[in-house]
C-alpha atoms as a PDB file:
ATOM      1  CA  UNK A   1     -20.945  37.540  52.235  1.00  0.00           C
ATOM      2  CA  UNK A   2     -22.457  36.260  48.920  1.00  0.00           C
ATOM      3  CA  UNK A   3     -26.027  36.624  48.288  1.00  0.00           C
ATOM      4  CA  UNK A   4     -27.258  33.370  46.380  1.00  0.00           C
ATOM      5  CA  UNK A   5     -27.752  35.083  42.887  1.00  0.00           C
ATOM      6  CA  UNK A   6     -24.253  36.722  42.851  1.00  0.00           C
ATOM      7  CA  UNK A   7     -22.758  33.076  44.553  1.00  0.00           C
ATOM      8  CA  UNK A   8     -24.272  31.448  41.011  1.00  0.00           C
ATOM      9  CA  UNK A   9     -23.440  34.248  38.902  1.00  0.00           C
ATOM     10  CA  UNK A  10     -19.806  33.915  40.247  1.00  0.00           C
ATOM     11  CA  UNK A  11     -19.553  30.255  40.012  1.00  0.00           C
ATOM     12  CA  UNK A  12     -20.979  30.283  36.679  1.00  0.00           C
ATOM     13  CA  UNK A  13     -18.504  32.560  34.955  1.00  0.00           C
ATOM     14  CA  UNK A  14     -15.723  30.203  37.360  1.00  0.00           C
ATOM     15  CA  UNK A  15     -16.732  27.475  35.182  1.00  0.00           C
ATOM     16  CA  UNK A  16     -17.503  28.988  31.646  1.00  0.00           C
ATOM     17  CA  UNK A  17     -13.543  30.552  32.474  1.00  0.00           C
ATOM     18  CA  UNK A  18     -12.437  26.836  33.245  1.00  0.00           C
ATOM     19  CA  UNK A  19     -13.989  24.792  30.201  1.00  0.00           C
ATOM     20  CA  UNK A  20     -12.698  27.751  27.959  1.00  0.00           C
ATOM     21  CA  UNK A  21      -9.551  27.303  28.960  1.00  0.00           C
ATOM     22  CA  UNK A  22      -9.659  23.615  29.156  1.00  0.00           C
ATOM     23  CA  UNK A  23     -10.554  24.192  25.494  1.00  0.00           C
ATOM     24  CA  UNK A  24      -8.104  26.358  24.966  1.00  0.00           C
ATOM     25  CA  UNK A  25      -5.340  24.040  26.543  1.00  0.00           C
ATOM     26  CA  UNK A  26      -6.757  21.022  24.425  1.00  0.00           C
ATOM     27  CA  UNK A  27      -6.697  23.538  21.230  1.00  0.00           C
ATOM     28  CA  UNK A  28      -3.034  24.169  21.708  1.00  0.00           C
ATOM     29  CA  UNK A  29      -2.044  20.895  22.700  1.00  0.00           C
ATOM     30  CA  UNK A  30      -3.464  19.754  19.447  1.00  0.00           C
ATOM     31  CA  UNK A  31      -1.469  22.600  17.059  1.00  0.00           C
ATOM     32  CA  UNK A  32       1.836  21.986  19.078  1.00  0.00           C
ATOM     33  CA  UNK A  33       1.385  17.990  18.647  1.00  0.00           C
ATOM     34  CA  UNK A  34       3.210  16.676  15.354  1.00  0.00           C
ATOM     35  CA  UNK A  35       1.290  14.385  12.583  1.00  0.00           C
ATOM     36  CA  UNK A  36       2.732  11.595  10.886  1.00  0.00           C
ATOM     37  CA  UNK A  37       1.949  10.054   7.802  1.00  0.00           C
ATOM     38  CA  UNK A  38       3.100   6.738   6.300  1.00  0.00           C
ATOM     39  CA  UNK A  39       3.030   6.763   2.217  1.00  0.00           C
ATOM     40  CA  UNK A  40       3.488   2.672   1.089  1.00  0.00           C
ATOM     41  CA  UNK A  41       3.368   2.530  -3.292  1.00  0.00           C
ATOM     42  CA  UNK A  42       4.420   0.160  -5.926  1.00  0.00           C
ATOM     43  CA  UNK A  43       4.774   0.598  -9.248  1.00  0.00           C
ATOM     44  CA  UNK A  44       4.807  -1.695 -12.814  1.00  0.00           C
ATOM     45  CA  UNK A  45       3.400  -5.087 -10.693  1.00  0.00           C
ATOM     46  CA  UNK A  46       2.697  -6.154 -13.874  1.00  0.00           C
ATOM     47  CA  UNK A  47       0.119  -9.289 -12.809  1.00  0.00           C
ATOM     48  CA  UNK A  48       2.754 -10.456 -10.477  1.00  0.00           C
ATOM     49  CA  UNK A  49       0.059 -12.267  -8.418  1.00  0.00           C
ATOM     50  CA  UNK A  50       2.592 -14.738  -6.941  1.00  0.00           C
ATOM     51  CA  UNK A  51       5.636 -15.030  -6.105  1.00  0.00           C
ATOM     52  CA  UNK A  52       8.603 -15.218  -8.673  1.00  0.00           C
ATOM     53  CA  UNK A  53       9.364 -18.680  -9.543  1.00  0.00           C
ATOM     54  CA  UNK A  54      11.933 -20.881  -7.617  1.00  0.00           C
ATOM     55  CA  UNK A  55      14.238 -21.559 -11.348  1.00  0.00           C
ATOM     56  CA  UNK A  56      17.475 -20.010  -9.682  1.00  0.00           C
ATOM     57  CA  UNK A  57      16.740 -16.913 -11.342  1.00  0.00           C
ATOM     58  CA  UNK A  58      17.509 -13.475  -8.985  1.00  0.00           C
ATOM     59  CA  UNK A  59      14.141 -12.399  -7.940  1.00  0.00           C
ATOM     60  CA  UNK A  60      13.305 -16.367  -7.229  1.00  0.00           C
ATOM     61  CA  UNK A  61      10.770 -16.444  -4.129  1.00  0.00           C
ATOM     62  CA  UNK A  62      10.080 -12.773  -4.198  1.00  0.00           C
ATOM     63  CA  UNK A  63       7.184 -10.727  -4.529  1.00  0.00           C
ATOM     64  CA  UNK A  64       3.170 -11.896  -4.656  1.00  0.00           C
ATOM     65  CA  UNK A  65       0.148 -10.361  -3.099  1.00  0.00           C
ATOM     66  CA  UNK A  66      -0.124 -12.768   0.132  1.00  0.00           C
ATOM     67  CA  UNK A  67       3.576 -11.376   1.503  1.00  0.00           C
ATOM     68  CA  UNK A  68       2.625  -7.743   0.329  1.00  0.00           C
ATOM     69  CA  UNK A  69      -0.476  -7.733   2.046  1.00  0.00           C
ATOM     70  CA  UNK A  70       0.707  -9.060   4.997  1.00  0.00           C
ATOM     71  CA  UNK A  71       3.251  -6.412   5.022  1.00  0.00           C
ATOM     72  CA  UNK A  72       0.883  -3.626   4.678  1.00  0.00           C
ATOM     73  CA  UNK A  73      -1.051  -5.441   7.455  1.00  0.00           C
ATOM     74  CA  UNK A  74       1.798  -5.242   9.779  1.00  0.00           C
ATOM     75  CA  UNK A  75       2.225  -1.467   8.990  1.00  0.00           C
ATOM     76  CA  UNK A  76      -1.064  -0.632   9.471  1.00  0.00           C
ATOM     77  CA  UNK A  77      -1.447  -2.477  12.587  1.00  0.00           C
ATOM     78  CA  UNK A  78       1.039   0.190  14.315  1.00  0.00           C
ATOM     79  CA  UNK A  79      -1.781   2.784  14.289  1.00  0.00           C
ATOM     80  CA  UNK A  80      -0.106   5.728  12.311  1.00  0.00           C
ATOM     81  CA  UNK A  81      -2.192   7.557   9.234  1.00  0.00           C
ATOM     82  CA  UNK A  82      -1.614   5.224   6.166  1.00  0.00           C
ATOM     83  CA  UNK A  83      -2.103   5.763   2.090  1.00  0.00           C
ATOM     84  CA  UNK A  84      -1.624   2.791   0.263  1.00  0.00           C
ATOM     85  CA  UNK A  85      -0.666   4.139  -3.622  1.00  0.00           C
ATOM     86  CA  UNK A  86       0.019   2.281  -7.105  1.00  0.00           C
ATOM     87  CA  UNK A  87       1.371   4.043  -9.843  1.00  0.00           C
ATOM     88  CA  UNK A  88       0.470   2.192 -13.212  1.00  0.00           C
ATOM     89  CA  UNK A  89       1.549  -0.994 -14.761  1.00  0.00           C
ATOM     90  CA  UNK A  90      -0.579  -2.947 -13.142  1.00  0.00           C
ATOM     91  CA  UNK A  91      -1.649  -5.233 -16.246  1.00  0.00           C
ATOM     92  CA  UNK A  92       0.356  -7.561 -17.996  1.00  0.00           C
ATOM     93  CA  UNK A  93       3.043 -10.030 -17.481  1.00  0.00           C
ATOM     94  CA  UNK A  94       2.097 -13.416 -16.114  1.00  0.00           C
ATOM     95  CA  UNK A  95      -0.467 -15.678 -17.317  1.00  0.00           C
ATOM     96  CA  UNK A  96      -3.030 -14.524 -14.927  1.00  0.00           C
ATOM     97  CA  UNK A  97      -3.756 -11.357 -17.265  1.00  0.00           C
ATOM     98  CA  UNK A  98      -3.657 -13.535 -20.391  1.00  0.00           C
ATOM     99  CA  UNK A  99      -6.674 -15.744 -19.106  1.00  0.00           C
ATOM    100  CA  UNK A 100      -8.312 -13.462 -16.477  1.00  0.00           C
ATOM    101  CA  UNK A 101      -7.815  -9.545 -18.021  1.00  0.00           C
ATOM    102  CA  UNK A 102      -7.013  -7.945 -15.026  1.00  0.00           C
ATOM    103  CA  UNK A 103      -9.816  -8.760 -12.602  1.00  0.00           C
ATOM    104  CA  UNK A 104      -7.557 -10.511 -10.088  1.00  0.00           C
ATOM    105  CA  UNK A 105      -4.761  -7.933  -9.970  1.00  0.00           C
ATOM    106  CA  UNK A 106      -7.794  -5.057  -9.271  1.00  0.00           C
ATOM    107  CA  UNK A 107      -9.444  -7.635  -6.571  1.00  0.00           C
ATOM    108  CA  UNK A 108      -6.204  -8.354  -4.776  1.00  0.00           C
ATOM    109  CA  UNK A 109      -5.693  -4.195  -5.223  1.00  0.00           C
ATOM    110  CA  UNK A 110      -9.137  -3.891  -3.518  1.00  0.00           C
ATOM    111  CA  UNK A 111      -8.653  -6.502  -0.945  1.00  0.00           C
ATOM    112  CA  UNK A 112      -4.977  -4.967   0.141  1.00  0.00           C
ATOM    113  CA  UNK A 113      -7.025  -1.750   0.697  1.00  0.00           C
ATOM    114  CA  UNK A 114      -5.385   0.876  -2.191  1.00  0.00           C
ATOM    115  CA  UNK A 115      -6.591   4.135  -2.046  1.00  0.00           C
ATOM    116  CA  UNK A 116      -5.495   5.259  -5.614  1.00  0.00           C
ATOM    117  CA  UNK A 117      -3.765   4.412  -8.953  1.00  0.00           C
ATOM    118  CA  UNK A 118      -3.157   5.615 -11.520  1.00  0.00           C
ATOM    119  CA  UNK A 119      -2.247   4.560 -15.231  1.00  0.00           C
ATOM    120  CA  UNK A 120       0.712   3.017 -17.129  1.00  0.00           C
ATOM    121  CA  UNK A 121       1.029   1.936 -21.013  1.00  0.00           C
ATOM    122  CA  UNK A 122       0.474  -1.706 -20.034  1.00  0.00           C
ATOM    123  CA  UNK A 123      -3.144  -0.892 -18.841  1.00  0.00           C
ATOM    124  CA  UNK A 124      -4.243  -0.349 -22.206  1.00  0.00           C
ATOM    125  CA  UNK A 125      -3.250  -4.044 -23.532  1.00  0.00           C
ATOM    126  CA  UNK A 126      -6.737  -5.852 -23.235  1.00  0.00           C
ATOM    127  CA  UNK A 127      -8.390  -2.293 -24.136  1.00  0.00           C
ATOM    128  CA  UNK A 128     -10.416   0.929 -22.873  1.00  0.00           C
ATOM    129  CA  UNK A 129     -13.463  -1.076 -22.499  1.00  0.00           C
ATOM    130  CA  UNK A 130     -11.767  -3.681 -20.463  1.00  0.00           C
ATOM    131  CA  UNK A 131      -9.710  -1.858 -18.653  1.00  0.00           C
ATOM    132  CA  UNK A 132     -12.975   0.139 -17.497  1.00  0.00           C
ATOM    133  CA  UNK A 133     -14.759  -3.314 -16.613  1.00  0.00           C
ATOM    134  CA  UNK A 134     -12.091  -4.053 -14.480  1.00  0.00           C
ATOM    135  CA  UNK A 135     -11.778  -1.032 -12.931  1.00  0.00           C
ATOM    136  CA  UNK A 136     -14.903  -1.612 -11.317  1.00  0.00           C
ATOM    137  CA  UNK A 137     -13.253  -4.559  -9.244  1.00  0.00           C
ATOM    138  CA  UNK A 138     -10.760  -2.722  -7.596  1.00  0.00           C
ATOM    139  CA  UNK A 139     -12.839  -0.419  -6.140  1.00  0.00           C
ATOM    140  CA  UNK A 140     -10.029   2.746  -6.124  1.00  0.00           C
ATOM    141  CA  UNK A 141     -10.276   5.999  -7.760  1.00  0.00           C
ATOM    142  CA  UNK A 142      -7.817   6.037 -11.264  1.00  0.00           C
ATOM    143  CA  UNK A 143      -6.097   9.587 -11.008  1.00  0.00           C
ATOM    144  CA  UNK A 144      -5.104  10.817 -14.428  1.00  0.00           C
ATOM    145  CA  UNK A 145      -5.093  14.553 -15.416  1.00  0.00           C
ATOM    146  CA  UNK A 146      -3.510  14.255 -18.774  1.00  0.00           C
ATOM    147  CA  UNK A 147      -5.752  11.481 -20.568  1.00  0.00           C
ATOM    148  CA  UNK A 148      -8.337  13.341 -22.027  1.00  0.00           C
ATOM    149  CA  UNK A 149     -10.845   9.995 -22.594  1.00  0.00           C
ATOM    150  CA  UNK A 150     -13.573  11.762 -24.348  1.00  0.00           C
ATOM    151  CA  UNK A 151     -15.708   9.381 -26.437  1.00  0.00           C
ATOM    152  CA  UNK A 152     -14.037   6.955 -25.239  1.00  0.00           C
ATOM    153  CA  UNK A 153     -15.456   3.503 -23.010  1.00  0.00           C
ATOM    154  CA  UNK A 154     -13.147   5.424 -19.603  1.00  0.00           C
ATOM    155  CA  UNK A 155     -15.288   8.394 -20.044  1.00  0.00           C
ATOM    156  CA  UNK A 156     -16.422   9.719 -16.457  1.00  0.00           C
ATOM    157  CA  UNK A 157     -14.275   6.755 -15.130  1.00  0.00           C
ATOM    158  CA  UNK A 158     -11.249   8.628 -14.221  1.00  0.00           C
ATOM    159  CA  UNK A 159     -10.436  11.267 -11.997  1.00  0.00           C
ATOM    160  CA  UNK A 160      -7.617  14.584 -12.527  1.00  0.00           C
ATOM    161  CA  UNK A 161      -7.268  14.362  -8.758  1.00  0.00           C
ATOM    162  CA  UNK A 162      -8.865  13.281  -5.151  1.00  0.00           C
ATOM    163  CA  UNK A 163      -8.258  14.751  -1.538  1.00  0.00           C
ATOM    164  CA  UNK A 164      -7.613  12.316   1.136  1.00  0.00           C
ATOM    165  CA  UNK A 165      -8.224  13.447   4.720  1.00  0.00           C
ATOM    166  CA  UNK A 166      -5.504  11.588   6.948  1.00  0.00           C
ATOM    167  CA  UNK A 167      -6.310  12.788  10.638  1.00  0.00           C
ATOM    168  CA  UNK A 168      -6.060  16.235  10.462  1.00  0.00           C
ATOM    169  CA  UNK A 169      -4.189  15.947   7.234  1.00  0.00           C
ATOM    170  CA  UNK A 170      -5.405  17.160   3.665  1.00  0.00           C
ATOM    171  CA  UNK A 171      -3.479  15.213   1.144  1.00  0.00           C
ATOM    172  CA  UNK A 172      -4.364  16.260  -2.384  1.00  0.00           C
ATOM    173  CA  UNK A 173      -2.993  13.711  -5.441  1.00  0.00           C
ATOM    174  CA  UNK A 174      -3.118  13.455  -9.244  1.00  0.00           C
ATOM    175  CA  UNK A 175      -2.098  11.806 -11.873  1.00  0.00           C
ATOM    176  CA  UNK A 176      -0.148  12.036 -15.065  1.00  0.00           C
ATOM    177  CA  UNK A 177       0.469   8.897 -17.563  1.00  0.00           C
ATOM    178  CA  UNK A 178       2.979   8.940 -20.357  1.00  0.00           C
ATOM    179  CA  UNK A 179       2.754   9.344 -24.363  1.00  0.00           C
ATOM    180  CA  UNK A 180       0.973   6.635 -25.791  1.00  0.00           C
ATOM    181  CA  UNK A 181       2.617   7.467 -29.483  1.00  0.00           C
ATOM    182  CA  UNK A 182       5.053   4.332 -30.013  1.00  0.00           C
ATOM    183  CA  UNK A 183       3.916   2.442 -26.989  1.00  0.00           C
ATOM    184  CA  UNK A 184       0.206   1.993 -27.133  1.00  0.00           C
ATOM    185  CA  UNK A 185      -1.102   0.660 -30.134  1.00  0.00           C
ATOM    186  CA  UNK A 186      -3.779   3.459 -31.999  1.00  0.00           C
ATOM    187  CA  UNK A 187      -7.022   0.789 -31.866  1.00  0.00           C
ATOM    188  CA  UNK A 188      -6.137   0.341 -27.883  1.00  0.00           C
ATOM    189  CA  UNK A 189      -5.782   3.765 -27.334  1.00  0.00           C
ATOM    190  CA  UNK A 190      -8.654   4.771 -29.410  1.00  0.00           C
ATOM    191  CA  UNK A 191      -9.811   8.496 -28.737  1.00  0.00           C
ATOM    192  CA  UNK A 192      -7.963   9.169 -26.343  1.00  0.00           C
ATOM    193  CA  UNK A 193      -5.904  12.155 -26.285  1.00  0.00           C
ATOM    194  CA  UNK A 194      -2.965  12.846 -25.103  1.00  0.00           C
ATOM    195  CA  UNK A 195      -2.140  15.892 -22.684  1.00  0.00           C
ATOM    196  CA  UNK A 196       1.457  17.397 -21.682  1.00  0.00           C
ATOM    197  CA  UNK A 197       2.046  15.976 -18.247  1.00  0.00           C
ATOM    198  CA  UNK A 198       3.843  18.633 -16.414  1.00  0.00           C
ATOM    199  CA  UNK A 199       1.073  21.185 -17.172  1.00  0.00           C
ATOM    200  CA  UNK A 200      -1.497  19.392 -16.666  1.00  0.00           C
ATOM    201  CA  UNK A 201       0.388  18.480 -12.981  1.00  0.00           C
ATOM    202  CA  UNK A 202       1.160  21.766 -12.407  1.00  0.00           C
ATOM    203  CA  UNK A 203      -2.488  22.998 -13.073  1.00  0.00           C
ATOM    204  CA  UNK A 204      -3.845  20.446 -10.306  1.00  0.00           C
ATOM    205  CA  UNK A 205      -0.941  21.025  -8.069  1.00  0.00           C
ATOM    206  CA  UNK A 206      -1.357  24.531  -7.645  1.00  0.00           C
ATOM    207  CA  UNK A 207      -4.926  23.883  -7.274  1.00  0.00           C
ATOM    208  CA  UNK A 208      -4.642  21.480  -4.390  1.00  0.00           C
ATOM    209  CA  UNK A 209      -2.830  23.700  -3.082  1.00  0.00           C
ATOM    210  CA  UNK A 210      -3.930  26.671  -3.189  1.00  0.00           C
ATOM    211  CA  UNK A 211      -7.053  26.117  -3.573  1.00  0.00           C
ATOM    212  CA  UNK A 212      -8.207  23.216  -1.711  1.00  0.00           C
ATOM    213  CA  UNK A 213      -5.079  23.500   1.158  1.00  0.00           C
ATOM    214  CA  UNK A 214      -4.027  20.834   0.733  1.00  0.00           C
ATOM    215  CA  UNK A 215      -0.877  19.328   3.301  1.00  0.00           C
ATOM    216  CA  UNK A 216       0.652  17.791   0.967  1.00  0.00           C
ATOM    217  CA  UNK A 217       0.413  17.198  -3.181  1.00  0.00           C
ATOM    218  CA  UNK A 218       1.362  13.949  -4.351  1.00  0.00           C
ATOM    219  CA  UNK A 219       1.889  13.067  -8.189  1.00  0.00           C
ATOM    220  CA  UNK A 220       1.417   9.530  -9.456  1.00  0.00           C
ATOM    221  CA  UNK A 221       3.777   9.436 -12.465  1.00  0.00           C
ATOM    222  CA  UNK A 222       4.112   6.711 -15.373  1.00  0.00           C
ATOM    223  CA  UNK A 223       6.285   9.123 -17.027  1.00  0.00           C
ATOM    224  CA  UNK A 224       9.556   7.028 -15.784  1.00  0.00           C
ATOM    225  CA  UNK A 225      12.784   8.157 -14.156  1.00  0.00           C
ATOM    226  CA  UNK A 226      14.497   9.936 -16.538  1.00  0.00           C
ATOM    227  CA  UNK A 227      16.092   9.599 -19.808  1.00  0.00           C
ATOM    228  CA  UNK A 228      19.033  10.042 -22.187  1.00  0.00           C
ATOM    229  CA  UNK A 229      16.909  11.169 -24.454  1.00  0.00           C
ATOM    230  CA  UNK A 230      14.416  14.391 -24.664  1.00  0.00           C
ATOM    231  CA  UNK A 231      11.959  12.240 -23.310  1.00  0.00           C
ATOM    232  CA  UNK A 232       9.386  13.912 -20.557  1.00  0.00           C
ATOM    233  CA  UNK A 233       9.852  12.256 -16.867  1.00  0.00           C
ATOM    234  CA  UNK A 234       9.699  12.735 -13.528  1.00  0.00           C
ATOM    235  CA  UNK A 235      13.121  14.326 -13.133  1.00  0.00           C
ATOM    236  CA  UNK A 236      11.726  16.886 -15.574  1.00  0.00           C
ATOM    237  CA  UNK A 237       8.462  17.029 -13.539  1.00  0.00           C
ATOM    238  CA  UNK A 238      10.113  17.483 -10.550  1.00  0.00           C
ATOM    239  CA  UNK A 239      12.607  20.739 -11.439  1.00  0.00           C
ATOM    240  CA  UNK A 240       9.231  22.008 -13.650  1.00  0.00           C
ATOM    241  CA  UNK A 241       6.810  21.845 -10.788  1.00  0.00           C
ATOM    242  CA  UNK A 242       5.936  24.459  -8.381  1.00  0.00           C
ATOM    243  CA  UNK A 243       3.127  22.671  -5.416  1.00  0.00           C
ATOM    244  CA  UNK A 244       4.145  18.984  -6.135  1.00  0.00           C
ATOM    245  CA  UNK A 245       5.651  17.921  -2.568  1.00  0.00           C
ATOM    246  CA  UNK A 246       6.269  13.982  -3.434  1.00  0.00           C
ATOM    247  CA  UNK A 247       6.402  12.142  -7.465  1.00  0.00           C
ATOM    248  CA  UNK A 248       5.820   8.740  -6.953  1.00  0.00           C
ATOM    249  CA  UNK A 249       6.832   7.286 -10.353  1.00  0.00           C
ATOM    250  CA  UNK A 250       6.671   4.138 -12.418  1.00  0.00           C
ATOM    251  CA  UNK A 251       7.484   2.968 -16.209  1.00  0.00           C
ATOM    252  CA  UNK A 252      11.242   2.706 -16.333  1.00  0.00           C
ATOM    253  CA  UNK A 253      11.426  -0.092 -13.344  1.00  0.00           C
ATOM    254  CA  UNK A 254      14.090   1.699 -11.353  1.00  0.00           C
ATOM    255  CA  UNK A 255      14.557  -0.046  -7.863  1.00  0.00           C
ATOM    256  CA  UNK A 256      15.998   3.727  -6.074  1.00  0.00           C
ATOM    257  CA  UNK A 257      18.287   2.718  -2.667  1.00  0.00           C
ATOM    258  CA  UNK A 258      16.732   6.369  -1.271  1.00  0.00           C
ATOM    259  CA  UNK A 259      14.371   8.488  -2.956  1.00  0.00           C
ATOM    260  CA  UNK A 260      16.291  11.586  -4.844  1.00  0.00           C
ATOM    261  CA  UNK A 261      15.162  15.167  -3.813  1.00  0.00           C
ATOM    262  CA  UNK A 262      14.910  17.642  -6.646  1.00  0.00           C
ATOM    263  CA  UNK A 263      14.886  21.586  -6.384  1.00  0.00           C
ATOM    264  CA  UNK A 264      11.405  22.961  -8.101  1.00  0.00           C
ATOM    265  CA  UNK A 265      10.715  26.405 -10.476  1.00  0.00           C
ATOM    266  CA  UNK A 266      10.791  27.909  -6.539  1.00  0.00           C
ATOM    267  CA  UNK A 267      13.532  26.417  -4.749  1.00  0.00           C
ATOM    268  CA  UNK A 268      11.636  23.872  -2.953  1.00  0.00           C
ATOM    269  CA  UNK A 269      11.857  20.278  -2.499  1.00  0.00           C
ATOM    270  CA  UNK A 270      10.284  17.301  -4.490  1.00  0.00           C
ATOM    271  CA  UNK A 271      10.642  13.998  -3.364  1.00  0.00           C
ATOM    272  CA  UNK A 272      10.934  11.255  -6.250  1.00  0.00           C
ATOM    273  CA  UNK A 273      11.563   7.615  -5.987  1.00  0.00           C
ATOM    274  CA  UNK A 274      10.074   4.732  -7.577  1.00  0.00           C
ATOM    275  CA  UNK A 275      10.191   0.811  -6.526  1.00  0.00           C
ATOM    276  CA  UNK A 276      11.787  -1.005  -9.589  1.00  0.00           C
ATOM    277  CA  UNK A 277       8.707  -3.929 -10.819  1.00  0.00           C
ATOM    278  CA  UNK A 278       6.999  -6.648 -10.642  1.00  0.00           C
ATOM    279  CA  UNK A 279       5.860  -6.274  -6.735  1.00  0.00           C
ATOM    280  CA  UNK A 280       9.561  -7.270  -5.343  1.00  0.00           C
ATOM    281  CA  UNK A 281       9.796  -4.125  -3.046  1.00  0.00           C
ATOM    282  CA  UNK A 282       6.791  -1.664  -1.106  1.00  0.00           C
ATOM    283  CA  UNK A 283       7.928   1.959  -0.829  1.00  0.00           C
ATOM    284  CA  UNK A 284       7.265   3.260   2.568  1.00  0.00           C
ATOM    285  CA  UNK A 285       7.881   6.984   3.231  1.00  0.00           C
ATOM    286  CA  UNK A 286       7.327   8.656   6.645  1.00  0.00           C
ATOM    287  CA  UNK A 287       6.423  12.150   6.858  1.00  0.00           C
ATOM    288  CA  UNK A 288       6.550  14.185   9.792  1.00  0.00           C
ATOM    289  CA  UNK A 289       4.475  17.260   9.849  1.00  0.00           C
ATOM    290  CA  UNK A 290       4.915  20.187  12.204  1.00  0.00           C
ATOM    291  CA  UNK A 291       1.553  22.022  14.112  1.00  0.00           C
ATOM    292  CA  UNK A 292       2.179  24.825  11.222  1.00  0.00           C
ATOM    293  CA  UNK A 293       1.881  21.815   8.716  1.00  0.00           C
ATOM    294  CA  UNK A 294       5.594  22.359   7.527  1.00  0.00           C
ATOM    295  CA  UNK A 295       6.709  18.541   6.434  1.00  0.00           C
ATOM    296  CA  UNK A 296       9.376  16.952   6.569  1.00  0.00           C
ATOM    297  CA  UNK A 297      10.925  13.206   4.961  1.00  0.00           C
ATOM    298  CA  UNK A 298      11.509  11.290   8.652  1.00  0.00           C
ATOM    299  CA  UNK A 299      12.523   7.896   7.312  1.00  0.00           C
ATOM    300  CA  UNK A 300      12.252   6.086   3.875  1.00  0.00           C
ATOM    301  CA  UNK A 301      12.094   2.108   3.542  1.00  0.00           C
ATOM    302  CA  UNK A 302      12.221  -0.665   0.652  1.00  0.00           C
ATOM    303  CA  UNK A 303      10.341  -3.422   2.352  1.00  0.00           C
ATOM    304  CA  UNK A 304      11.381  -6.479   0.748  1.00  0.00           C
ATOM    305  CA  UNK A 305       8.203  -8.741  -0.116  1.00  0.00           C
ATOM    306  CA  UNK A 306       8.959 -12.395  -0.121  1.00  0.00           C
ATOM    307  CA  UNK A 307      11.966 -13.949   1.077  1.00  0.00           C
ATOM    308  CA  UNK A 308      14.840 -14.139  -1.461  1.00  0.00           C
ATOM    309  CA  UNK A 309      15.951 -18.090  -1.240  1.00  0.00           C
ATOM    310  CA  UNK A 310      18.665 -19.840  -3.014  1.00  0.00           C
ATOM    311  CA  UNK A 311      18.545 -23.440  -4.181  1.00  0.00           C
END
């Protein structure tokens, strides 16, 4: 028969052995449970506020901030991890940046709720000093490793790279914009100087991911597609890479029917696609990740924004 003290004693290490493993259960519940994460970008809006015209020209009724956002709305609203990404371009081509300099496209940025952009030629058209003013309105970080804006009116305003925790998700992304030499103008680009994108990618990558442990490394490219040419872009990036998991790119306005997987310096994949221009299509990309964080591409979308009418 128990004695009182060894009746607590024994109920007491009855317990501690049931809320450790409780714990333990919960613990390995969580690791064997899967993660998903839902990647929506655009790329080269260019102050496509509303929706194309209704002239009988192809993209007539398509695009504009009110359908996107309500598309990212419904997205959101089915309760997965979301980033919301933009990946330059984001200035210039409708008469709302001639008269307004980019504050709307940032506010409508800020009121969709992006969490990062980064920079494309176009950006540079009003100016550094603008572009920094307006900045402000978006309320986003601008990841860009390879601008160097040194005495410059973006110094301290950009970022080489940002970590995003998504549940239990560490998403690491960066930035790389393309050679201003032919396409920016030298009194818009002023001091800025110009850095070769795929090491100054690979540099970040590798820290990301190595360093900070990160999930998954994501590259916001205005490098473009890829060229005829000897021309630097994100098919180069892509084989030339060695932590970049996903290129998101921009510049060359290719609408991609499925993003195109590349082979990197060791044999893994890199995920590259790239939604065409003027805010006609959102990417969406689903990820999948396993309990030992290996990842795989479970779907891919282009969510058509507007609805495509004929007169």
């Amino acid at each position: 028969m128990l004695n009182r003290r060894n009746f607590l004693k024994n109920t007491s290490l009855a317990t501690g052995a049931l809320l450790t493993g409780s714990a333990l259960s919960n613990e390995l519940m969580a690791e064997s449970a899967t993660e998903r994460l839902t990647i929506l970008h655009t790329n080269d809006v260019h102050s496509r506020l509303e929706p194309f015209p209704m002239d009988g020209s192809r993209n007539q009724g398509l695009g504009g901030v009110a359908a996107r956002a309500e598309q990212i709305s419904r997205i959101r609203a089915e309760g997965g991890q979301v980033l919301l990404l933009d990946a330059g371009d984001i200035f210039q081509g409708t008469p709302y940046f001639n008269f307004y300099k980019g504050e709307p496209e940032f506010r409508a940025m800020a009121a969709m709720g992006y969490d990062a952009c980064t920079m494309g030629n176009h950006d540079f058209d009003a100016g550094l000093e603008n572009f920094a003013t307006q900045l402000k309105h978006g309320n986003l970080p601008l990841l860009i490793s390879n601008y160097d804006f040194t005495d410059t009116p973006m110094e301290g305003r950009s970022k080489p790279y940002q970590v995003f925790r998504k549940g239990r998700l560490k998403i690491g992304i960066t930035g790389v914009g393309i050679e201003m030499k032919g396409l920016v103008p030298d009194n818009l680009a002023g001091n800025t100087k110009y850095l070769d994108p795929i090491a100054s990618a690979n540099q970040w990558a590798d820290y990301l991911k190595n360093t900070e442990k990160c999930d998954m490394v994501i590259c916001l490219s205005h490098l473009g597609y890829k060229y005829r040419e000897n021309k630097v872009s994100d098919e180069n990036l892509a084989r030339e890479s060695a932590h970049i998991d996903l290129i998101i790119g921009g510049h060359t306005h290719t609408f991609f029917d499925a993003p195109v997987v590349y082979k990197n310096k060791s044999g893994d994949d890199v995920i590259v696609n790239q939604v065409g221009w003027g805010g006609i299509v959102l990417g969406r990309l689903d990820f999948e990740f396993q309990r030992n964080r290996k990842k795989k591409l479970d779907a891919s979308h282009t969510v058509l924004i507007g609805k495509k009418t004929s007169e």
